[in-house]
N, C-alpha and C. Protein backbone atom coordinates (compact mmCIF):
# COMPACT_ATOMS: atom_id res chain seq x y z
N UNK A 1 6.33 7.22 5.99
CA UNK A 1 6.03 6.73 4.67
C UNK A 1 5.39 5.34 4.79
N UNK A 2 4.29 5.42 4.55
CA UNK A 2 3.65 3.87 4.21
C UNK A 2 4.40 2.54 3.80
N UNK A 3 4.07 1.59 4.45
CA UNK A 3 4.92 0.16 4.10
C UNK A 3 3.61 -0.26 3.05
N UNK A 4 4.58 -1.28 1.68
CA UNK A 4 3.29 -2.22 1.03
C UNK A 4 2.24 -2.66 1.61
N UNK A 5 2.53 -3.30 3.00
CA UNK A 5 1.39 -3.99 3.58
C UNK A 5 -0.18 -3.00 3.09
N UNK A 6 -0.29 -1.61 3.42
CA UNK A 6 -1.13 -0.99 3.30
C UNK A 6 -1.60 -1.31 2.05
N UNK A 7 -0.95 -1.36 0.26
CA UNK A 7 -1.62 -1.96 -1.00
C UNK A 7 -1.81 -3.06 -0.77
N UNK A 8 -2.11 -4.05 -0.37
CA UNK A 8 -2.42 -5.52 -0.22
C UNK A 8 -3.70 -5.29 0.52
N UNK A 9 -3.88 -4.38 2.17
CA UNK A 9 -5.11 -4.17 2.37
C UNK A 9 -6.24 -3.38 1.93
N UNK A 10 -5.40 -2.84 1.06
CA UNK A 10 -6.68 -1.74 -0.15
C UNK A 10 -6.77 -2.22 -1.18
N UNK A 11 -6.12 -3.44 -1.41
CA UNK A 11 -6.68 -4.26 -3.17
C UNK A 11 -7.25 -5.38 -2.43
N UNK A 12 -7.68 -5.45 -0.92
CA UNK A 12 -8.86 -6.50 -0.87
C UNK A 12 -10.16 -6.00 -0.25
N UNK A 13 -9.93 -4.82 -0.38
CA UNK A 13 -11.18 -4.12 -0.15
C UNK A 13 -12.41 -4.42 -1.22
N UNK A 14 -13.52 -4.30 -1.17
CA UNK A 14 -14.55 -3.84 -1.69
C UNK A 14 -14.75 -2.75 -2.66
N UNK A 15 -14.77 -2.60 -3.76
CA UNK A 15 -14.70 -0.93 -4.15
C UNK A 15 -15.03 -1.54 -5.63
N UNK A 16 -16.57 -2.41 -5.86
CA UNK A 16 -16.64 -2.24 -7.25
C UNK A 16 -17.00 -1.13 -7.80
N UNK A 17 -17.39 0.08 -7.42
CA UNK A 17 -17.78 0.93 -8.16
C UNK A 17 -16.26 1.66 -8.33
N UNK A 18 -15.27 1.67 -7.95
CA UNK A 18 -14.25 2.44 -8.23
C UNK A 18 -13.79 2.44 -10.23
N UNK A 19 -13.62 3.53 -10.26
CA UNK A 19 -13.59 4.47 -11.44
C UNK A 19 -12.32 4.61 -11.68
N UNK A 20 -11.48 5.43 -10.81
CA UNK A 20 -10.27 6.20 -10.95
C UNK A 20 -8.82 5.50 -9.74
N UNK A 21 -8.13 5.33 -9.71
CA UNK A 21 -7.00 4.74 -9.01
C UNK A 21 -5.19 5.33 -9.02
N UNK A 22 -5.08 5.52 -8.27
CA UNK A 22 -3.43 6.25 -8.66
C UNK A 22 -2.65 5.25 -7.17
N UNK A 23 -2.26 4.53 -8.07
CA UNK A 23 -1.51 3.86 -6.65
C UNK A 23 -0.19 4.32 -7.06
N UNK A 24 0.69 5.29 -7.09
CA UNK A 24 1.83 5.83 -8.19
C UNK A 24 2.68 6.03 -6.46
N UNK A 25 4.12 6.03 -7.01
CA UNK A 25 5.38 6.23 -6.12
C UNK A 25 5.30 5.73 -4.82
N UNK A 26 5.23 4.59 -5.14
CA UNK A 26 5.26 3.52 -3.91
C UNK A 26 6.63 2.90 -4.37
N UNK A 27 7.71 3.35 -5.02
CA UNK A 27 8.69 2.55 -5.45
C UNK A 27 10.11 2.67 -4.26
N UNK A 28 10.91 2.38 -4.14
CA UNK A 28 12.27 2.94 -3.08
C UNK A 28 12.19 4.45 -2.25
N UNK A 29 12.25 4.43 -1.27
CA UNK A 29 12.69 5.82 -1.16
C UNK A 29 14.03 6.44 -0.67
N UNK A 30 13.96 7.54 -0.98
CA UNK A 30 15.29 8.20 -0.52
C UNK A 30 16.31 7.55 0.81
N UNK A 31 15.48 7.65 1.98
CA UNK A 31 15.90 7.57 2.86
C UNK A 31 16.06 5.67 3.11
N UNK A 32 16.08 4.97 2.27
CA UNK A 32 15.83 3.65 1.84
C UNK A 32 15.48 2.58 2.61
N UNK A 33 14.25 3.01 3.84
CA UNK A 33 13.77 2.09 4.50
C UNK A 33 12.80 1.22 4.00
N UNK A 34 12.35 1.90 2.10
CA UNK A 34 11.14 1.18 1.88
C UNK A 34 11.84 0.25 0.54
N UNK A 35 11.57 -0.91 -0.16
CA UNK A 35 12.55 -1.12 -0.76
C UNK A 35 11.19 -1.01 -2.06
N UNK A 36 11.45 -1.08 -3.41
CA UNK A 36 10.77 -0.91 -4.33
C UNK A 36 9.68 -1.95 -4.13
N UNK A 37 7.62 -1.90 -4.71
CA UNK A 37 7.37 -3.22 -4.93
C UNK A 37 7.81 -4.08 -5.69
N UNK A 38 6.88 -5.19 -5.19
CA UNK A 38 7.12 -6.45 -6.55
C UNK A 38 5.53 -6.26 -7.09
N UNK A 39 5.54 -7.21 -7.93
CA UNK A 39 3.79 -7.24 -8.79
C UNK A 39 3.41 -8.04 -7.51
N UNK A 40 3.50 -8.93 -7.05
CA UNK A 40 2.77 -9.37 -6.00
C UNK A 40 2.36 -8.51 -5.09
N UNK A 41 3.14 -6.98 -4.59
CA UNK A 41 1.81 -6.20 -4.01
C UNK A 41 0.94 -5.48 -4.72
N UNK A 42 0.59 -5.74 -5.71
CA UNK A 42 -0.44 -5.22 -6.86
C UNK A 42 -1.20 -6.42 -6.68
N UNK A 43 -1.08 -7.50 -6.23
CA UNK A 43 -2.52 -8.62 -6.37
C UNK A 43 -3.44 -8.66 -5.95
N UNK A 44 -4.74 -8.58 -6.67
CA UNK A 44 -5.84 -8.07 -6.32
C UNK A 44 -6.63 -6.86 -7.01
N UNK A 45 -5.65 -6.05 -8.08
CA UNK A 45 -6.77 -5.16 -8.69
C UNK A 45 -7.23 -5.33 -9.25
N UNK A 46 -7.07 -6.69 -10.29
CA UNK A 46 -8.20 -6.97 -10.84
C UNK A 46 -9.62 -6.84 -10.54
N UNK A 47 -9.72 -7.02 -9.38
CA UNK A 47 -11.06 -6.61 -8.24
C UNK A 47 -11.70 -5.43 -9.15
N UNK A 48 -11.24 -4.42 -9.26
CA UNK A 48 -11.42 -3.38 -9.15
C UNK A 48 -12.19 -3.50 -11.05
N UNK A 49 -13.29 -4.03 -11.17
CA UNK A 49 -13.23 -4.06 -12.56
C UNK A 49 -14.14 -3.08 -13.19
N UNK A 50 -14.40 -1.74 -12.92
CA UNK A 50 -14.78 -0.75 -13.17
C UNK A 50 -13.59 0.36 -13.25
N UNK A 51 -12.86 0.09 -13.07
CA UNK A 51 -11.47 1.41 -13.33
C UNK A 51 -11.44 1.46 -14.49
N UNK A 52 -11.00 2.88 -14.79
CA UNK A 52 -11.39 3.49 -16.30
C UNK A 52 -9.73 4.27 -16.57
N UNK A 53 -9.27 4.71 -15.40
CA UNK A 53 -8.39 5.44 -14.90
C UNK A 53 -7.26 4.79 -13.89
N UNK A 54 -6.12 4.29 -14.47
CA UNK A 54 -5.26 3.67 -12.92
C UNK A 54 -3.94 4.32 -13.23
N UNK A 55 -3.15 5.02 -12.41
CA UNK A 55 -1.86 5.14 -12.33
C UNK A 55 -0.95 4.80 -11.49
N UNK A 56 -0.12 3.49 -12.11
CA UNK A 56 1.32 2.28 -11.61
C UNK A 56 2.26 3.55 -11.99
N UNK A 57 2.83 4.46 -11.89
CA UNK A 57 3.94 5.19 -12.16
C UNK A 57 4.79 5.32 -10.97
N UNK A 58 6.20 5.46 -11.16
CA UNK A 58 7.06 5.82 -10.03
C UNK A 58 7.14 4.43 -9.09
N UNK A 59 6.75 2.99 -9.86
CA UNK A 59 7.04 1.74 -8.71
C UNK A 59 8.21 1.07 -9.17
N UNK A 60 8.83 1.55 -9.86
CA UNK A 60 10.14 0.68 -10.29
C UNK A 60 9.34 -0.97 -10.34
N UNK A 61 8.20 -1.39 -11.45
CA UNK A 61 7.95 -2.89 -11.26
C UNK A 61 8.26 -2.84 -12.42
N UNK A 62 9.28 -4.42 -12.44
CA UNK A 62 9.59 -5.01 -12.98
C UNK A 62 8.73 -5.82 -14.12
N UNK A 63 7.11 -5.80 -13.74
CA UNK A 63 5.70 -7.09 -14.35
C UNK A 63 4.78 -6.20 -13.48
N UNK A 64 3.69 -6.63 -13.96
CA UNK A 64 1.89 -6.25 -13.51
C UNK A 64 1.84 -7.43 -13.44
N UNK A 65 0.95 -7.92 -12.27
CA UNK A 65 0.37 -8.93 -11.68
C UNK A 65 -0.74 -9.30 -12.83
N UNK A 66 -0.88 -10.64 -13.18
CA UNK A 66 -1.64 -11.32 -14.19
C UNK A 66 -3.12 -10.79 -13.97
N UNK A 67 -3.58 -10.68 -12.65
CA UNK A 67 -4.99 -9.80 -13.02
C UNK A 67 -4.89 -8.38 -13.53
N UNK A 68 -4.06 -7.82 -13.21
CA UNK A 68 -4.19 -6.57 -14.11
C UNK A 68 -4.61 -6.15 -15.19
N UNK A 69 -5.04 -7.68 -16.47
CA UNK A 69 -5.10 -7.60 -17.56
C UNK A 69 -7.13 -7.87 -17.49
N UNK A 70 -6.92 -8.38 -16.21
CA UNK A 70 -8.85 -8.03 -16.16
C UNK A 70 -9.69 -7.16 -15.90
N UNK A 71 -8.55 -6.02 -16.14
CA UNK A 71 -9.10 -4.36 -16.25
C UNK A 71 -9.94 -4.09 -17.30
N UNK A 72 -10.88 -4.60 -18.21
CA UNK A 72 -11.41 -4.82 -19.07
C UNK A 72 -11.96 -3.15 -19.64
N UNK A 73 -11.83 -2.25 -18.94
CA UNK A 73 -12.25 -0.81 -18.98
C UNK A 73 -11.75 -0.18 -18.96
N UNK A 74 -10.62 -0.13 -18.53
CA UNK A 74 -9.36 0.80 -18.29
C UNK A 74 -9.30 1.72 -19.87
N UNK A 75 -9.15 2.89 -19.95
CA UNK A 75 -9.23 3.83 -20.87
C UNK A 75 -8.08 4.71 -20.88
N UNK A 76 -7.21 5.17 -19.33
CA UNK A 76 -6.17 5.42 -19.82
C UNK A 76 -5.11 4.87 -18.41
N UNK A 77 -3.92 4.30 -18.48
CA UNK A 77 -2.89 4.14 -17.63
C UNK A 77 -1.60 4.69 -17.44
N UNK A 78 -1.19 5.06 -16.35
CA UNK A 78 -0.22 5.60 -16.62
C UNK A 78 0.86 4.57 -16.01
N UNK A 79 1.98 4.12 -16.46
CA UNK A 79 2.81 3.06 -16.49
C UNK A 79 4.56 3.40 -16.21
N UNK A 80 4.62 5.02 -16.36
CA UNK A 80 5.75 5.86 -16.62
C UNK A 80 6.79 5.40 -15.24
N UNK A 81 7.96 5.39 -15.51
CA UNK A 81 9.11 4.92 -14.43
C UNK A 81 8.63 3.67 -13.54
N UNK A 82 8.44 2.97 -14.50
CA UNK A 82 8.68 1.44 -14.03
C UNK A 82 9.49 0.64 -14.73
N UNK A 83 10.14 -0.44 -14.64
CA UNK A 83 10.82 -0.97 -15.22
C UNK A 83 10.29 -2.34 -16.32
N UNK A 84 9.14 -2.12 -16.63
CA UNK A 84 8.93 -3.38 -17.64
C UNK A 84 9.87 -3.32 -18.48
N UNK A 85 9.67 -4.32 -18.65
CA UNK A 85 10.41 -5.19 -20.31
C UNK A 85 9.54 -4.60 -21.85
N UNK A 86 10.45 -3.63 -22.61
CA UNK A 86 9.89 -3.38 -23.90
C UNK A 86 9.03 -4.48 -24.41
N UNK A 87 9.06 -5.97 -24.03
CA UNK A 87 8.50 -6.63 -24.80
C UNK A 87 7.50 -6.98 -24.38
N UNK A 88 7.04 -6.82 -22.99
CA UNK A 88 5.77 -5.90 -22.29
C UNK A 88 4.60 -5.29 -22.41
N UNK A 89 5.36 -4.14 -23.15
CA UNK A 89 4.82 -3.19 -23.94
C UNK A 89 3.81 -3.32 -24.94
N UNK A 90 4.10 -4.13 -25.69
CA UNK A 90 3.17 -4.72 -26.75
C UNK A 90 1.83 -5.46 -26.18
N UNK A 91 2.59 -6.53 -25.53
CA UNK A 91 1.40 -7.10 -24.75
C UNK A 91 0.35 -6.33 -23.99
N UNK A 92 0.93 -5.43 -23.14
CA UNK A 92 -0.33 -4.46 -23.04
C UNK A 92 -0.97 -3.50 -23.92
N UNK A 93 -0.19 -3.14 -24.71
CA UNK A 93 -1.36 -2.33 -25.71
C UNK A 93 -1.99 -3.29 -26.29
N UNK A 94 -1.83 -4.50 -26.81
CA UNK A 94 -2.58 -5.21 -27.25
C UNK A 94 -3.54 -5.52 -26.31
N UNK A 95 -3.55 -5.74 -25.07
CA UNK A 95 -4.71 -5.95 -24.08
C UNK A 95 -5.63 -5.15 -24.04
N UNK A 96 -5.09 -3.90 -24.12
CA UNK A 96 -6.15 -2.47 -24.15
C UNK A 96 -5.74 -1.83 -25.00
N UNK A 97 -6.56 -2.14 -26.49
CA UNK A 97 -6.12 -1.12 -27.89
C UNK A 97 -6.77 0.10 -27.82
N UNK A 98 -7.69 0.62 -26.91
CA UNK A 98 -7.99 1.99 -26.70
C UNK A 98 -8.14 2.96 -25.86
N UNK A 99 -7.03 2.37 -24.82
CA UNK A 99 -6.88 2.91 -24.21
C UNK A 99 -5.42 3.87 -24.31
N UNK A 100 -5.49 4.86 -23.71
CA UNK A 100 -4.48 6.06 -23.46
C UNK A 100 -3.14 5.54 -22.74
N UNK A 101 -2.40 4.96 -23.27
CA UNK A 101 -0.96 4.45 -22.12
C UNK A 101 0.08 4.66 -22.13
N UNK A 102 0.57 5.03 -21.07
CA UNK A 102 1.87 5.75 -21.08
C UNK A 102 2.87 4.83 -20.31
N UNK A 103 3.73 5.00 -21.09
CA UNK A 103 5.04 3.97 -20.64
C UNK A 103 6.46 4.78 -20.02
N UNK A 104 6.51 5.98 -20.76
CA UNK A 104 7.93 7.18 -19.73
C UNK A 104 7.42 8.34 -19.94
């Protein structure tokens, strides 16, 4: 099973044309050698400012890393089994009022 290190070297990649993204169930695993992320291994997708499509599901995070909100395109996210804060919630739909987002 992949360690974080690997999302830290693929959110400093190159990839403005990227469209679509599922970085999903990177959170604890069973066998519990991996421990859940933090938003700090999410830093860096802002990069990515052509995604239309990203799915954070299954990371148990607690926050999205402050660039996340320079997804300026993002159309739908999927956000499901993570642990934000309901009050969160707002703040991102307000960031992206038309986009498709799913929270559980």
């Amino acid at each position: 099973m992949p360690k974080h290190e690997i999302l830290q070297q693929l959110l400093k990649m190159n990839l403005d044309q990227l469209e679509e993204l599922s970085l999903d169930r990177w959170g604890k695993n069973k066998e519990g050698n991996r421990k859940a992320p933090s938003p700090q291994n999410f830093i860096g997708i802002g990069n990515f400012k052509k995604l239309k499509k990203l799915d954070l599901s299954f990371n148990d995070l607690p926050a999205l890393p402050n660039d996340f909100f320079e997804l300026k395109k993002l159309e739908e996210i999927n956000l499901a089994y993570n642990k934000l804060p309901k009050a969160d919630h707002g703040k991102i739909a307000k960031a992206f009022p038309n986009a498709k987002i799913i929270f559980s």
